[in-house]
C-alpha atoms as a PDB file:
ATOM      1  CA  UNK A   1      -0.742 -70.228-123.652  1.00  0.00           C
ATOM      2  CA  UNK A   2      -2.679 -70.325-120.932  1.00  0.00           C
ATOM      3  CA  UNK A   3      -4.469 -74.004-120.064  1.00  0.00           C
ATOM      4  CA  UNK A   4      -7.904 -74.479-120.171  1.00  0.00           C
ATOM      5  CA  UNK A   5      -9.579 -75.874-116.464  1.00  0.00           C
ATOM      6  CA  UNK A   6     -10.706 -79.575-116.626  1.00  0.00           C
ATOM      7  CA  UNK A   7     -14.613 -80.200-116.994  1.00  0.00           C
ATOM      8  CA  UNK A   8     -16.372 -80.264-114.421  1.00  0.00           C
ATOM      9  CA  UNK A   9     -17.654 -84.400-113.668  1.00  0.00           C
ATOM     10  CA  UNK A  10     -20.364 -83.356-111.605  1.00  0.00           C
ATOM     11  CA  UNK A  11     -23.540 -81.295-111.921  1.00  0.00           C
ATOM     12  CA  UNK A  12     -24.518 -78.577-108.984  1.00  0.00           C
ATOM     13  CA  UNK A  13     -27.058 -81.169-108.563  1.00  0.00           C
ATOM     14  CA  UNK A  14     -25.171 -83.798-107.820  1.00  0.00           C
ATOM     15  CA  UNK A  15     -23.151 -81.760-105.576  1.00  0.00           C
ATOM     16  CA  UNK A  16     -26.211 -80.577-103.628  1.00  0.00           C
ATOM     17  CA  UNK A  17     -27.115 -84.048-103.257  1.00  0.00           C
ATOM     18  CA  UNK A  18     -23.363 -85.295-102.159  1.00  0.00           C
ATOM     19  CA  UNK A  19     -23.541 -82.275 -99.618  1.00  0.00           C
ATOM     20  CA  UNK A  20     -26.940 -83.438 -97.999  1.00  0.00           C
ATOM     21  CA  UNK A  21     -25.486 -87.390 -98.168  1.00  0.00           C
ATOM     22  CA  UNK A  22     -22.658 -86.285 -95.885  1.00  0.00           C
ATOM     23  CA  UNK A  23     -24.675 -84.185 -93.801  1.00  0.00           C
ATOM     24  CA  UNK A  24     -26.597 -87.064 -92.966  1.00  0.00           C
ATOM     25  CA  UNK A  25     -24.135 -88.926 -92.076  1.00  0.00           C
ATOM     26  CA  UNK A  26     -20.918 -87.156 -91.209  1.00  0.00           C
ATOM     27  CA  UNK A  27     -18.984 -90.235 -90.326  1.00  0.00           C
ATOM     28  CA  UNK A  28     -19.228 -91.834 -93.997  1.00  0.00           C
ATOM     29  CA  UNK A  29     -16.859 -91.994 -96.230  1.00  0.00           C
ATOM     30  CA  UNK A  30     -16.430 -90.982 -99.764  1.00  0.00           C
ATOM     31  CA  UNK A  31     -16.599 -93.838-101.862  1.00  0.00           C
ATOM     32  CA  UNK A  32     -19.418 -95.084 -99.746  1.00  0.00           C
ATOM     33  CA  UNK A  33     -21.472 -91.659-100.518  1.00  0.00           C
ATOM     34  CA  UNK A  34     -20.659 -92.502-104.535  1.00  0.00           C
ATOM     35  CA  UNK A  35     -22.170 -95.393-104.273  1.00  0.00           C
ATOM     36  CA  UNK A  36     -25.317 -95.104-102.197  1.00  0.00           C
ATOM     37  CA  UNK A  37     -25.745 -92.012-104.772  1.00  0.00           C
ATOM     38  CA  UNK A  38     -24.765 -94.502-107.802  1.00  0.00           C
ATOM     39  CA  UNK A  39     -22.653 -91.594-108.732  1.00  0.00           C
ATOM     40  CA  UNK A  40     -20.419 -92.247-112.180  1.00  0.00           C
ATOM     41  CA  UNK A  41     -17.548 -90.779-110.967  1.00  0.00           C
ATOM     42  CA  UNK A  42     -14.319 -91.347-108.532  1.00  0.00           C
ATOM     43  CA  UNK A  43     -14.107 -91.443-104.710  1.00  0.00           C
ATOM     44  CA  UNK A  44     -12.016 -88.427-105.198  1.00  0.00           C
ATOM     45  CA  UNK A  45     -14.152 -86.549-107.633  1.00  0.00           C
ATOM     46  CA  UNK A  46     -16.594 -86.585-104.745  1.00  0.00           C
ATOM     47  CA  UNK A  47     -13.883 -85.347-101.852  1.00  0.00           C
ATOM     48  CA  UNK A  48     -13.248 -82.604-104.234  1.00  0.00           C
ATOM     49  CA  UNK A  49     -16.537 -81.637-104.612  1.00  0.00           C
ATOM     50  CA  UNK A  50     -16.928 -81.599-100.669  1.00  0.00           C
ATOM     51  CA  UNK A  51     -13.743 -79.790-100.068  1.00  0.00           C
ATOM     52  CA  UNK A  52     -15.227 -77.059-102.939  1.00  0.00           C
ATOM     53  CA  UNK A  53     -18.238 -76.498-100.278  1.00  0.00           C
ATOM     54  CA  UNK A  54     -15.420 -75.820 -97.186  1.00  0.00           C
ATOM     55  CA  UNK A  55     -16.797 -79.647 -95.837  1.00  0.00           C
ATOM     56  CA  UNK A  56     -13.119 -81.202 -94.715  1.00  0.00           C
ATOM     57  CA  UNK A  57     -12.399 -84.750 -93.487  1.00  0.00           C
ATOM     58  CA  UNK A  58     -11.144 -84.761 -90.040  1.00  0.00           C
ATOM     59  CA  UNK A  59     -10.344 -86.702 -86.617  1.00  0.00           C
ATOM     60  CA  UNK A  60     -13.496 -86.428 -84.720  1.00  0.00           C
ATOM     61  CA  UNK A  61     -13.800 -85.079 -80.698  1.00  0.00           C
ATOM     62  CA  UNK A  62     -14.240 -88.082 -78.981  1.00  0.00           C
ATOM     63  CA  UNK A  63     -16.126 -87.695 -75.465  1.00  0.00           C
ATOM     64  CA  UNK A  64     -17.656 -90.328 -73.052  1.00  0.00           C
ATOM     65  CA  UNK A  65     -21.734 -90.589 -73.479  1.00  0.00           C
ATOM     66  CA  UNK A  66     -23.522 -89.281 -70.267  1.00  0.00           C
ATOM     67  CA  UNK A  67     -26.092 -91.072 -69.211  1.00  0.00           C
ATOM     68  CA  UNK A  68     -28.646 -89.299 -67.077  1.00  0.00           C
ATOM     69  CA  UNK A  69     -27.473 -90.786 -64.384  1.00  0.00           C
ATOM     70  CA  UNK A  70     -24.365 -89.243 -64.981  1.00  0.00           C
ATOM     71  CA  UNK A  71     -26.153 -85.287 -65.400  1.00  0.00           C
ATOM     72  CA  UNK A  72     -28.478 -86.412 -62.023  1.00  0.00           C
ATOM     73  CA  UNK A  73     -24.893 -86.812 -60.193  1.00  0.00           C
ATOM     74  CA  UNK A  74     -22.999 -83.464 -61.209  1.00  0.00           C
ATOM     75  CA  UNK A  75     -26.332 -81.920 -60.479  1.00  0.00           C
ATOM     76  CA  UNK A  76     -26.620 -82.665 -57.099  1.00  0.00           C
ATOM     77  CA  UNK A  77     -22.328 -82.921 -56.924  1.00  0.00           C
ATOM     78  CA  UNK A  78     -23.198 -78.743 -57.738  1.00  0.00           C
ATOM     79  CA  UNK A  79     -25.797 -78.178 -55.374  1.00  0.00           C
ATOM     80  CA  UNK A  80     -24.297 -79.741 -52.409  1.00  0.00           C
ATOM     81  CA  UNK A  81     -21.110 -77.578 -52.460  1.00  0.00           C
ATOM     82  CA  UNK A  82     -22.531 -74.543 -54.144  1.00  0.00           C
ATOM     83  CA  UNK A  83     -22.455 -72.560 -50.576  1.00  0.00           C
ATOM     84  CA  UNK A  84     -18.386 -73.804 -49.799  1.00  0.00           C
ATOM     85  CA  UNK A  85     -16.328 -70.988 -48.566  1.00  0.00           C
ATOM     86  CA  UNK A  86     -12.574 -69.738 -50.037  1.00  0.00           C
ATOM     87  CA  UNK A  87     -11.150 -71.878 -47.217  1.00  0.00           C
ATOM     88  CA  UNK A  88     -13.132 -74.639 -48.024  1.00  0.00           C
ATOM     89  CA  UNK A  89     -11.710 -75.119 -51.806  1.00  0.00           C
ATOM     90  CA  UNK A  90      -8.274 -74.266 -50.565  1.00  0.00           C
ATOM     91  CA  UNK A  91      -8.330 -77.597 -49.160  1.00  0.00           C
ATOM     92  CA  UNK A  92      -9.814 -79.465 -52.109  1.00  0.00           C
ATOM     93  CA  UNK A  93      -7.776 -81.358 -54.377  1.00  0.00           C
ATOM     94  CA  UNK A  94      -8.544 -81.683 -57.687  1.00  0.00           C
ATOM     95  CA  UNK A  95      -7.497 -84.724 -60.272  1.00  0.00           C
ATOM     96  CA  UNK A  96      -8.217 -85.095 -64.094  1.00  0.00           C
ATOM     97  CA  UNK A  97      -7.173 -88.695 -66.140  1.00  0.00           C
ATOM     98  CA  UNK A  98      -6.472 -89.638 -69.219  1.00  0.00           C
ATOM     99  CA  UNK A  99      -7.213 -92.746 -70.489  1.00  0.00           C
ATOM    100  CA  UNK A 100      -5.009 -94.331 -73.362  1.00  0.00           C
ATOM    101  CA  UNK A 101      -6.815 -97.566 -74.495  1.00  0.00           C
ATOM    102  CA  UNK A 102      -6.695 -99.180 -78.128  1.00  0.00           C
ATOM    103  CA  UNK A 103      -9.582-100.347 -79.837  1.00  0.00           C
ATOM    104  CA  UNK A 104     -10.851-102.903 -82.985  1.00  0.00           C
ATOM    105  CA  UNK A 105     -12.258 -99.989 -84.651  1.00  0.00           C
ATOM    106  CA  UNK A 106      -9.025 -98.401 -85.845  1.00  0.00           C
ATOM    107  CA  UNK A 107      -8.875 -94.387 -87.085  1.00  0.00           C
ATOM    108  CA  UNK A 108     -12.499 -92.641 -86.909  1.00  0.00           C
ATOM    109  CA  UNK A 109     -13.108 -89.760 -89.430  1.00  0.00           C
ATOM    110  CA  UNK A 110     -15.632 -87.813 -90.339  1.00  0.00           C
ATOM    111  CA  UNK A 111     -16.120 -84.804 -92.940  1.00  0.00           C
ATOM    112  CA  UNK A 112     -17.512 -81.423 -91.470  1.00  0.00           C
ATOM    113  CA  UNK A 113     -17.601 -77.844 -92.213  1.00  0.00           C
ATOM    114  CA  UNK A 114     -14.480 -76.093 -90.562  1.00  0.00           C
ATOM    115  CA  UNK A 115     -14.505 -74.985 -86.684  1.00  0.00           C
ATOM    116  CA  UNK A 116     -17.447 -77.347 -86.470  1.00  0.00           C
ATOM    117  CA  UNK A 117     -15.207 -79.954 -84.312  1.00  0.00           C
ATOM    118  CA  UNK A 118     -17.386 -79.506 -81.368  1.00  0.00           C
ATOM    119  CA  UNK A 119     -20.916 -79.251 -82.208  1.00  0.00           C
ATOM    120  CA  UNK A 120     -22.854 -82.385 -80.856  1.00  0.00           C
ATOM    121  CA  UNK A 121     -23.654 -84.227 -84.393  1.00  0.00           C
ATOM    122  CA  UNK A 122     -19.698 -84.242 -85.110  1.00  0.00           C
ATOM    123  CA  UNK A 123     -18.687 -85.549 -81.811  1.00  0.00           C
ATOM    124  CA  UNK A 124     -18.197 -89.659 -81.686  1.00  0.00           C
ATOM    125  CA  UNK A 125     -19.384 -90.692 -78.360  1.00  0.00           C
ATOM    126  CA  UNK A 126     -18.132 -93.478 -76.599  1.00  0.00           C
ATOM    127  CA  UNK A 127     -19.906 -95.478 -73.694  1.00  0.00           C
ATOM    128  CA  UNK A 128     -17.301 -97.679 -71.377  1.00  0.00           C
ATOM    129  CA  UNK A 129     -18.591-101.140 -71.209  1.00  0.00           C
ATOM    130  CA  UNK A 130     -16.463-102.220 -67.779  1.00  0.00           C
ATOM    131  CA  UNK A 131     -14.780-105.120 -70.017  1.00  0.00           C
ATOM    132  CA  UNK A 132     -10.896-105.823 -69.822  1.00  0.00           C
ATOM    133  CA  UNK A 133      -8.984-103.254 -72.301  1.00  0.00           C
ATOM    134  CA  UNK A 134      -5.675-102.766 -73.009  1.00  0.00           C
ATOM    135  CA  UNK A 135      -4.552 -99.308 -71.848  1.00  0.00           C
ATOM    136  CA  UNK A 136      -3.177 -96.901 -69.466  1.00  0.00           C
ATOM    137  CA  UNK A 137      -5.210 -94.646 -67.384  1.00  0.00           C
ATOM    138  CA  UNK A 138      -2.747 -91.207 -66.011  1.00  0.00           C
ATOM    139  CA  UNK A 139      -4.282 -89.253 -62.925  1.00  0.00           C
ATOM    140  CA  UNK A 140      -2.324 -85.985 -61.687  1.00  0.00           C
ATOM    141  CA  UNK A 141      -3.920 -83.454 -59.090  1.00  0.00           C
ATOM    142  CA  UNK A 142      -3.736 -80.197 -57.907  1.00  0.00           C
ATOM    143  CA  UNK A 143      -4.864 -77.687 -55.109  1.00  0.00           C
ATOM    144  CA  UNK A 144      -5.306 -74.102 -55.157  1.00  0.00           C
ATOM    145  CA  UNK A 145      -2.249 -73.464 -52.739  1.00  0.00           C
ATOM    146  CA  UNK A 146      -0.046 -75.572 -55.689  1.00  0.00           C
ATOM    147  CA  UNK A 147      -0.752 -73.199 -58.861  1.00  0.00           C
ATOM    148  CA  UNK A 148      -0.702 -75.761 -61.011  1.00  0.00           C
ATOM    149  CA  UNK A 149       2.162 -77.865 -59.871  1.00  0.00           C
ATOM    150  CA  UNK A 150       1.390 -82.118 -59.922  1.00  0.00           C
ATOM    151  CA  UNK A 151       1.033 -83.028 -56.219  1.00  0.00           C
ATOM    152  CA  UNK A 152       0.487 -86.623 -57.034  1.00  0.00           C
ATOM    153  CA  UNK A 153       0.320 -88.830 -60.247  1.00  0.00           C
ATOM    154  CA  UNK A 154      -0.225 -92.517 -60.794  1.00  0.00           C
ATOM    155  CA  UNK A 155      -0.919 -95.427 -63.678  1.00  0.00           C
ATOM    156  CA  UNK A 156      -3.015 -97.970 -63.829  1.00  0.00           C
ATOM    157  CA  UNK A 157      -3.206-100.824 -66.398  1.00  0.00           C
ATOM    158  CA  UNK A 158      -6.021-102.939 -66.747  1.00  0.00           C
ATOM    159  CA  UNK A 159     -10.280-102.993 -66.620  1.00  0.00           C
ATOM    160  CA  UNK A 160     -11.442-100.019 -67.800  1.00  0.00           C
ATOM    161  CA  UNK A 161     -14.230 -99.570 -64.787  1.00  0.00           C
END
């Protein structure tokens, strides 16, 4: 004998109105959402009835804010190379970090529609305040003439200027 489904605990009301909560505010959390909505049911109730709409709960992309200070620099970082020759950019080398610093804040999450990762109100932005952090910082560079092969790499511990 086949079992019957459980009843449902919310209405498609309530789900409309659980959708729009965490579309306001991405980065809340479920059993915050049943309360501001002084919903009568579980935390999970209300993660099921997000993950029915395709909404998941996921690590957010974490990227630096730019100021406009920083978008006036890479402007005119653009313009003043823009003409370089081949020869030129043979001779540039080019580095990339990564920073590995812990925080107070612990585990960020926030609940989004899938392959949404990227779009601007699902990314946490950070600012760096120039205050002493715990962390490591990893450079590594390359040229054009390397292909890809580290030419130099280096760590650095300490303020996170």
């Amino acid at each position: 004998m086949k079992r019957r489904p459980r009843p449902r605990l919310t209405t498609g009301d309530e789900d409309a109105v659980i959708i729009a909560a965490i579309q306001n505010n991405p980065f809340s959390n479920a059993a915050a959402i049943r309360e501001a909505l002084h919903l009568d049911v579980c935390a999970q109730t209300v993660r099921s009835s997000l993950h029915e709409a395709g909404i998941q709960h996921r690590v957010p992309a974490i990227k630096e804010r730019l100021t406009e200070q920083h978008s006036t620099g890479l402007l005119q970082f653009a313009q003043q190379y823009v003409g370089e020759s081949l020869e030129f950019w043979l001779r540039v080398v080019f580095t990339d970090e990564k920073t590995f610093a812990s925080t107070n804040h612990g585990k960020i999450h926030l609940w989004l529609p899938n392959s949404t990762r990227y779009d601007r109100a699902h990314i946490y932005e950070v600012a760096r305040s120039g205050h002493m952090w715990r962390g490591a910082v990893f450079t590594a560079g390359i040229t054009a003439g390397t292909a890809g092969s580290v030419i130099t790499a280096g760590v650095s511990i300490g303020n996170g200027q």
